[in-house]
C-alpha atoms as a PDB file:
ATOM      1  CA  UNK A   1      15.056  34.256  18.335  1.00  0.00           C
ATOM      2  CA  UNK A   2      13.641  33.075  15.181  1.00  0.00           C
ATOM      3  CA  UNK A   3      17.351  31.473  14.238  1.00  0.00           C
ATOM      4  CA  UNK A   4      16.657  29.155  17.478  1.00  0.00           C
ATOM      5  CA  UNK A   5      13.263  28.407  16.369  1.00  0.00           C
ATOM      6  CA  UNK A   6      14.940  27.476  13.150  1.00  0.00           C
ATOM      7  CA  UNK A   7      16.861  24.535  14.448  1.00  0.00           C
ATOM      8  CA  UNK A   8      13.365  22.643  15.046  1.00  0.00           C
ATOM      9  CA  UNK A   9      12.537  23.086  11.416  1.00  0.00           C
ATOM     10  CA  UNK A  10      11.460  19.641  10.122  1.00  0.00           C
ATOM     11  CA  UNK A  11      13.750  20.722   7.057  1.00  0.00           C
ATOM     12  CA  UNK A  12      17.062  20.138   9.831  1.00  0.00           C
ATOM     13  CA  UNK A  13      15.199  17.604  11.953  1.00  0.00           C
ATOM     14  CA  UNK A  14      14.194  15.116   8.963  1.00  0.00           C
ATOM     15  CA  UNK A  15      18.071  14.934   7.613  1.00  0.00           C
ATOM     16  CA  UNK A  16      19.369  14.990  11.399  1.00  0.00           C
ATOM     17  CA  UNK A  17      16.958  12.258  12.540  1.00  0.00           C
ATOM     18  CA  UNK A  18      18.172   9.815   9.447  1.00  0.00           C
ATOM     19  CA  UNK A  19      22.301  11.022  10.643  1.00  0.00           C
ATOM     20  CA  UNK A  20      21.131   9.975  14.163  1.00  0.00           C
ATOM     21  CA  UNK A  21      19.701   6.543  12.872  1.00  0.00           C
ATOM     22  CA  UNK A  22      22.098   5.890  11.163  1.00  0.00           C
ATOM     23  CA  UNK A  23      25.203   6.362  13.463  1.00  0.00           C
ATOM     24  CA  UNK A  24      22.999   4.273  16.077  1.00  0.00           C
ATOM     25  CA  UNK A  25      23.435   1.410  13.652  1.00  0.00           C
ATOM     26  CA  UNK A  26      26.926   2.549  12.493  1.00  0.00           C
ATOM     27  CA  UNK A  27      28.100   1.929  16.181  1.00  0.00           C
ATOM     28  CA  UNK A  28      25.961  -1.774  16.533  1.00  0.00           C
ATOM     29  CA  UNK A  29      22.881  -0.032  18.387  1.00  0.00           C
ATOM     30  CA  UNK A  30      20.504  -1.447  16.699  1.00  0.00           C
ATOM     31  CA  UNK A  31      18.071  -1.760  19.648  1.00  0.00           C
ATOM     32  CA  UNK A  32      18.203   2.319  20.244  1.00  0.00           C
ATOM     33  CA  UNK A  33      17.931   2.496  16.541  1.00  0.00           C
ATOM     34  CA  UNK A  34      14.455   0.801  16.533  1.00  0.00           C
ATOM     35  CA  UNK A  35      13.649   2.736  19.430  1.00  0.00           C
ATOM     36  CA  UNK A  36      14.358   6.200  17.840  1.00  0.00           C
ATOM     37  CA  UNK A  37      12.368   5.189  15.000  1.00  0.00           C
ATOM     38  CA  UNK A  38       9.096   4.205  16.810  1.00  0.00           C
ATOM     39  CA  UNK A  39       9.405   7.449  19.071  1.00  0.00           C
ATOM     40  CA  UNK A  40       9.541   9.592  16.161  1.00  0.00           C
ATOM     41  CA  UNK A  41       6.836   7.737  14.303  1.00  0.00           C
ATOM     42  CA  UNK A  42       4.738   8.354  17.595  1.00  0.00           C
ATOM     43  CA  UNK A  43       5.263  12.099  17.618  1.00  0.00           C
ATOM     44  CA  UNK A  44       4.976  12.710  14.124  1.00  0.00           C
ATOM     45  CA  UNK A  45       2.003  11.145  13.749  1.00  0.00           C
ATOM     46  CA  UNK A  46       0.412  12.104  17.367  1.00  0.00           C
ATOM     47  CA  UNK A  47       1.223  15.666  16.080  1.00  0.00           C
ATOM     48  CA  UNK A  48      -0.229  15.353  12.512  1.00  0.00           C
ATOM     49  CA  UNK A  49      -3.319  13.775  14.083  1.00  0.00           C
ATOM     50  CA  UNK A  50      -3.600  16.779  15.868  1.00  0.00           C
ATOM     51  CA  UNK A  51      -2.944  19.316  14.113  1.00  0.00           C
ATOM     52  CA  UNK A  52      -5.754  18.095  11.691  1.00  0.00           C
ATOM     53  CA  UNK A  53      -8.312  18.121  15.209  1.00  0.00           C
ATOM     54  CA  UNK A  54      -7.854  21.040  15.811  1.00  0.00           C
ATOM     55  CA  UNK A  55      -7.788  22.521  12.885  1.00  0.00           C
ATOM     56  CA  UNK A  56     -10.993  20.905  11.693  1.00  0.00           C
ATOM     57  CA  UNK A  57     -12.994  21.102  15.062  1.00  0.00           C
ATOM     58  CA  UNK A  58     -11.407  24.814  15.747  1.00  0.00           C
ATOM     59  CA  UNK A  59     -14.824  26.306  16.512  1.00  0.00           C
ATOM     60  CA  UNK A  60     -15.781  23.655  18.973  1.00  0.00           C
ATOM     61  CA  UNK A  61     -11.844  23.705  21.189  1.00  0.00           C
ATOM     62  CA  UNK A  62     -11.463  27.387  21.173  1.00  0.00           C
ATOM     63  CA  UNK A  63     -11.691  26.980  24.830  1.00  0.00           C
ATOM     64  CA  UNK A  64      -8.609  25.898  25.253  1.00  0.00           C
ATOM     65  CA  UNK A  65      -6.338  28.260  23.449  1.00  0.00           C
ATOM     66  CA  UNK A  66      -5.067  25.783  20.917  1.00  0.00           C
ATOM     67  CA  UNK A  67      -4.641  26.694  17.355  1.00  0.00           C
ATOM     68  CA  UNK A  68      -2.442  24.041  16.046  1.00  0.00           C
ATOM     69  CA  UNK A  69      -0.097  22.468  18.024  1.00  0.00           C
ATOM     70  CA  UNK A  70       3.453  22.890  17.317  1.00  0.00           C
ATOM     71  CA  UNK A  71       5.588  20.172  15.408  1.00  0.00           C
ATOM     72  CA  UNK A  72       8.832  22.555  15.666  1.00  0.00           C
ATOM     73  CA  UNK A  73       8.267  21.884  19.756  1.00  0.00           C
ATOM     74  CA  UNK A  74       7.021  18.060  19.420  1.00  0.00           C
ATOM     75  CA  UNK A  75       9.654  17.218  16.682  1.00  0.00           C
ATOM     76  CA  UNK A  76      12.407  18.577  18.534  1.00  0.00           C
ATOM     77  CA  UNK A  77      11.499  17.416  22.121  1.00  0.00           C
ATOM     78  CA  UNK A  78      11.840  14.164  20.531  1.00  0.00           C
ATOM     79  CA  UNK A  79      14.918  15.122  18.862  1.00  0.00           C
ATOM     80  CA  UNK A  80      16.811  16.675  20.838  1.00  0.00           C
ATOM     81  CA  UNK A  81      15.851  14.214  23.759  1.00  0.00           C
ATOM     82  CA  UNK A  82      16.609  10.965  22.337  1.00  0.00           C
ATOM     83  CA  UNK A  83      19.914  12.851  21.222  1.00  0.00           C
ATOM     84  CA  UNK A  84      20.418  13.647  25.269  1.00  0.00           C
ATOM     85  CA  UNK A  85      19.649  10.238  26.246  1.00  0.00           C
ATOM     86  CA  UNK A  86      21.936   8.577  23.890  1.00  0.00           C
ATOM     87  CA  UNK A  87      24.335  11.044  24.877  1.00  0.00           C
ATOM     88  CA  UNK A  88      24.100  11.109  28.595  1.00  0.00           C
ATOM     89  CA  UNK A  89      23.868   6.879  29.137  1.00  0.00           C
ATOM     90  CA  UNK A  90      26.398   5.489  31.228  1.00  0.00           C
ATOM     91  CA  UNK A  91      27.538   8.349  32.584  1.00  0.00           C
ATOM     92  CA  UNK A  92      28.203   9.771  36.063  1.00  0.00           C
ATOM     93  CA  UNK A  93      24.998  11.211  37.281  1.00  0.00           C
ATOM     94  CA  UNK A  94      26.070  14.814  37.163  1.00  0.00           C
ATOM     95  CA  UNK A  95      27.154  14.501  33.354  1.00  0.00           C
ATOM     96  CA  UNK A  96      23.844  13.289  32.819  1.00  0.00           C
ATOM     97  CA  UNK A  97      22.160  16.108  34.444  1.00  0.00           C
ATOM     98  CA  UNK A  98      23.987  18.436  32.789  1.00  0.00           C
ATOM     99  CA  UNK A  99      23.202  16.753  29.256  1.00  0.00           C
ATOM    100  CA  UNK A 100      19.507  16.786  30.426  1.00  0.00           C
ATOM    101  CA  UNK A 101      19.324  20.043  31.254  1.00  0.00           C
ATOM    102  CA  UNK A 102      20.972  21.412  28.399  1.00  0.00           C
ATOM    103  CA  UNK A 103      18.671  19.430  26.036  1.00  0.00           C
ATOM    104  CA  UNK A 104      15.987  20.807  28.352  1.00  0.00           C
ATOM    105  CA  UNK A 105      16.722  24.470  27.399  1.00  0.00           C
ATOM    106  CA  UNK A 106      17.344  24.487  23.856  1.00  0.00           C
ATOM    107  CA  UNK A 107      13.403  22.720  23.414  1.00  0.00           C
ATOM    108  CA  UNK A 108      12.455  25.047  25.848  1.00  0.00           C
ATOM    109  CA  UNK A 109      14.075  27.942  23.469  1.00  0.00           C
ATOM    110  CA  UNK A 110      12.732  26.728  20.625  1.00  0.00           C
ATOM    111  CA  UNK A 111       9.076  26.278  22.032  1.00  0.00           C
ATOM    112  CA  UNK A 112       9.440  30.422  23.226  1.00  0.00           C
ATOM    113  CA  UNK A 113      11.068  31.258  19.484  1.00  0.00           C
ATOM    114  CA  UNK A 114       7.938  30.284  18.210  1.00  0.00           C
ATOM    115  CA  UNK A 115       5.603  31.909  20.431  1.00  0.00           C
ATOM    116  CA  UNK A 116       7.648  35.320  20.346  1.00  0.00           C
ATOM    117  CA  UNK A 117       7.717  35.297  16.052  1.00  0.00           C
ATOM    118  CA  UNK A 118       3.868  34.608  16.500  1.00  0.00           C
ATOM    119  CA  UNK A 119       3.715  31.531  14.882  1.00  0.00           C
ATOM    120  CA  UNK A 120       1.907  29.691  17.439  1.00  0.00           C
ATOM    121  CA  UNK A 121       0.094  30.477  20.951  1.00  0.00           C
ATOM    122  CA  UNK A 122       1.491  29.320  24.638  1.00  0.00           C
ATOM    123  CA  UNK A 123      -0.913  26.284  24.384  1.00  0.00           C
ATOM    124  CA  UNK A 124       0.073  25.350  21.145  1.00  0.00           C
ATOM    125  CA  UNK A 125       3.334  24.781  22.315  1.00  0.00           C
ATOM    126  CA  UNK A 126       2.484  23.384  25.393  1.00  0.00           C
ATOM    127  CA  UNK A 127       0.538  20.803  23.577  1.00  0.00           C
ATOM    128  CA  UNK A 128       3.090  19.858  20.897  1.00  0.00           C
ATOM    129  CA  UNK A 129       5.894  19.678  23.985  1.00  0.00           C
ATOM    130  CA  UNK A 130       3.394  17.215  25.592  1.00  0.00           C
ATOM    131  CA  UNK A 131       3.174  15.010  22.418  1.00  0.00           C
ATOM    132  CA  UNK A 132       7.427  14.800  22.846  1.00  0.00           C
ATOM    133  CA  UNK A 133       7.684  13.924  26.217  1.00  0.00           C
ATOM    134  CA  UNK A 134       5.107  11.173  25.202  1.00  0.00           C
ATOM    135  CA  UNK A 135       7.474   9.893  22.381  1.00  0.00           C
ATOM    136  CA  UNK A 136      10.886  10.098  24.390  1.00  0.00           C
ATOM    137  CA  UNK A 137       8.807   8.475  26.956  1.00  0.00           C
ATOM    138  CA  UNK A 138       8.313   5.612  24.463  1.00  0.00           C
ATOM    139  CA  UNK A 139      12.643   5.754  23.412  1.00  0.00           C
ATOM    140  CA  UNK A 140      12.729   4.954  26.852  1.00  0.00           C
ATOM    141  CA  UNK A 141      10.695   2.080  27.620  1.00  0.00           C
ATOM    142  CA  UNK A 142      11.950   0.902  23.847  1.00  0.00           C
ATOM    143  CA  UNK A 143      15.699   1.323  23.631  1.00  0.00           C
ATOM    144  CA  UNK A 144      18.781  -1.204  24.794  1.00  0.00           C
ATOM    145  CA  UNK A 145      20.763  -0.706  28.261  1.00  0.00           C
ATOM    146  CA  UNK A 146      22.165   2.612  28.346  1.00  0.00           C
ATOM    147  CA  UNK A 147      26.071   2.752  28.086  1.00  0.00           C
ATOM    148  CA  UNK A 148      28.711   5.221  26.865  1.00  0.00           C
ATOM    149  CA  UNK A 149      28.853   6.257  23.066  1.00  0.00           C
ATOM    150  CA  UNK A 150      32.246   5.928  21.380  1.00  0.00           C
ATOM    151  CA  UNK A 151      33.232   8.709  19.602  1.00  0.00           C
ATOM    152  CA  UNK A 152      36.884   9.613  17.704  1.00  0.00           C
ATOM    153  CA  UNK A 153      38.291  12.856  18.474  1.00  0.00           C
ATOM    154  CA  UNK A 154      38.850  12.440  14.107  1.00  0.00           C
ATOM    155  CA  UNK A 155      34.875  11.987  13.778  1.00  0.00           C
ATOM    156  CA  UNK A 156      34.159  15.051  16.037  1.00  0.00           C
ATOM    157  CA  UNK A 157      36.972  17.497  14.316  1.00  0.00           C
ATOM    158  CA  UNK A 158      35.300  16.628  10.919  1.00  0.00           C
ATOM    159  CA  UNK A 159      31.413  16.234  11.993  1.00  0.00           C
ATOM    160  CA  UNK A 160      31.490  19.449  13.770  1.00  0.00           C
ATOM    161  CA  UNK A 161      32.132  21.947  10.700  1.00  0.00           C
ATOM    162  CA  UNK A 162      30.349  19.594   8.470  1.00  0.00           C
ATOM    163  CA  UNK A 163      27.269  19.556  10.023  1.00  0.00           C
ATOM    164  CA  UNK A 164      27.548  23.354  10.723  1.00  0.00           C
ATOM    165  CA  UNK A 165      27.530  24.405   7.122  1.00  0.00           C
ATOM    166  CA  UNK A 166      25.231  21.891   6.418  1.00  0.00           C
ATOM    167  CA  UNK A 167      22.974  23.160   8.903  1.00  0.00           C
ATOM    168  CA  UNK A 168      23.565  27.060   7.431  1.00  0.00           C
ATOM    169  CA  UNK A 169      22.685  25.881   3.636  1.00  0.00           C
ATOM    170  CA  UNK A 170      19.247  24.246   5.089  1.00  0.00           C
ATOM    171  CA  UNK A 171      18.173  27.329   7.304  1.00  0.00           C
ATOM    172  CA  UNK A 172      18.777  29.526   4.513  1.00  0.00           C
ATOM    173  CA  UNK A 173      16.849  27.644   1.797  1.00  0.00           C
ATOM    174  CA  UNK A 174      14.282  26.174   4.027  1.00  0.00           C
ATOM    175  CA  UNK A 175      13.753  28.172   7.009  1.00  0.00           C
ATOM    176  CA  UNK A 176      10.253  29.923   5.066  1.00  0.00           C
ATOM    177  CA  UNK A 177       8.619  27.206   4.249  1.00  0.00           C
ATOM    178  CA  UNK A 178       5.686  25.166   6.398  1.00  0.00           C
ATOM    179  CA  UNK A 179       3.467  22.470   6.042  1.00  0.00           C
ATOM    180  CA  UNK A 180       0.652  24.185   8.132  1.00  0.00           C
ATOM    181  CA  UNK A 181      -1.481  25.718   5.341  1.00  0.00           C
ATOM    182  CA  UNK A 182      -1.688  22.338   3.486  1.00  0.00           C
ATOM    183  CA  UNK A 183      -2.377  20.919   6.928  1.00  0.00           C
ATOM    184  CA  UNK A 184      -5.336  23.260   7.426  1.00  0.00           C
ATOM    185  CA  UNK A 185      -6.785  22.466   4.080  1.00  0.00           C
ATOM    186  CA  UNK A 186      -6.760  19.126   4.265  1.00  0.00           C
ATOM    187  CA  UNK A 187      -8.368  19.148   7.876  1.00  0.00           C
ATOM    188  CA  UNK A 188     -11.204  21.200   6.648  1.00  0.00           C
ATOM    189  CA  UNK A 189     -11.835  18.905   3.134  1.00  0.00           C
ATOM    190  CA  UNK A 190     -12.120  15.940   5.585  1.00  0.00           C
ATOM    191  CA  UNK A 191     -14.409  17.595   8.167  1.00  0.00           C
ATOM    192  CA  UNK A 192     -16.317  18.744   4.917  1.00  0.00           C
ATOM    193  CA  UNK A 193     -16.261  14.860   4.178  1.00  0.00           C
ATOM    194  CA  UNK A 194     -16.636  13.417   7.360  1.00  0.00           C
ATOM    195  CA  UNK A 195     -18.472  15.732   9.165  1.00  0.00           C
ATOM    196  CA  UNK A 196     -16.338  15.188  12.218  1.00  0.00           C
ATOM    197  CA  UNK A 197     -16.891  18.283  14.022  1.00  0.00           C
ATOM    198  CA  UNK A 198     -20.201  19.848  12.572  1.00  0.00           C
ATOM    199  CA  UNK A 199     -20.809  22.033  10.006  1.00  0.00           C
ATOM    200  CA  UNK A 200     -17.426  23.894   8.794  1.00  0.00           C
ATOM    201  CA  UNK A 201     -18.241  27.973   9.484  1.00  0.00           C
END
């Protein structure tokens, strides 16, 4: 399970996000482009926002279960669901579905990964799945008229095993480290600062 929760490391998300970009202007989508960018400036930011919020006012939203909402669910709810969009436009309703729901499961895999390895709590990911579906939300009302993407047989035979061992090297190097604990420090030096939530216990 923890390999699945893997694949919404911001490690493979960052360099897949700038591939995705740039074969959206590679193929003269400029407009979806632009849109991919301002979703995932949405989400990253919506989620760092949070993350520090909760993290600096923990004592006072204990209520509601959340720790610190995840970025592996926000990041790749975005991801994966601009990915299905681009994927699925202009195409017969049923092939959309099916890329839909098969986006649909692997963020919903991911988001359970990272409950079941303990790294984050039901409403954590809950929360950081919210803060996607916000930012495709905003791909949507952003990008150009949908239509079918392009793609060589020659591109897919070489992209395929390329991106595979590209994706191994990452997860192997990467798949430990996490921004969280710098997160959490810097949430509690600017409550200390700010006094946002009252006095740090």
């Amino acid at each position: 399970m923890s390999h699945i929760g893997g694949l919404g490391h911001s490690a493979i998300l960052f360099p897949a996000s700038l591939a995705l970009f740039g074969f959206l202007l590679w193929l003269g989508r400029r407009a979806d482009a632009l849109a991919f960018v301002a979703a995932l400036t949405v989400c990253l930011v919506a989620t760092l926002v949070a993350k520090l919020a909760f993290h600096a006012c923990e004592s006072n939203v204990a209520a509601f279960g959340v720790e610190s909402p995840s970025g592996h669910a926000s990041f790749s709810a975005v991801f994966y669901g601009c990915a299905a969009l681009v994927i699925a436009g202009g195409r017969p309703p049923w092939a959309r579905m099916g890329v839909y729901a098969v986006a649909a499961l692997f963020v919903f895999l991911i988001g359970v990964s990272r409950v079941v390895v303990g790294a984050h709590t039901f409403p954590d990911v809950v929360v950081g799945l919210g803060i996607g579906m916000i930012s495709i939300l905003v791909f949507h009302a952003l990008r150009g008229p949908p239509r079918p993407l392009a793609i060589s047989l020659r591109a897919v035979a070489w992209g395929i095993p390329t991106g595979a061992v590209l994706l191994t090297i990452i997860l192997y190097f990467a798949r430990r480290w996490t921004a969280e604990p710098l997160i959490e420090a810097v949430a509690l030096r600017l409550n200390l600062l700010l006094n946002l939530c009252g006095p740090v216990s």
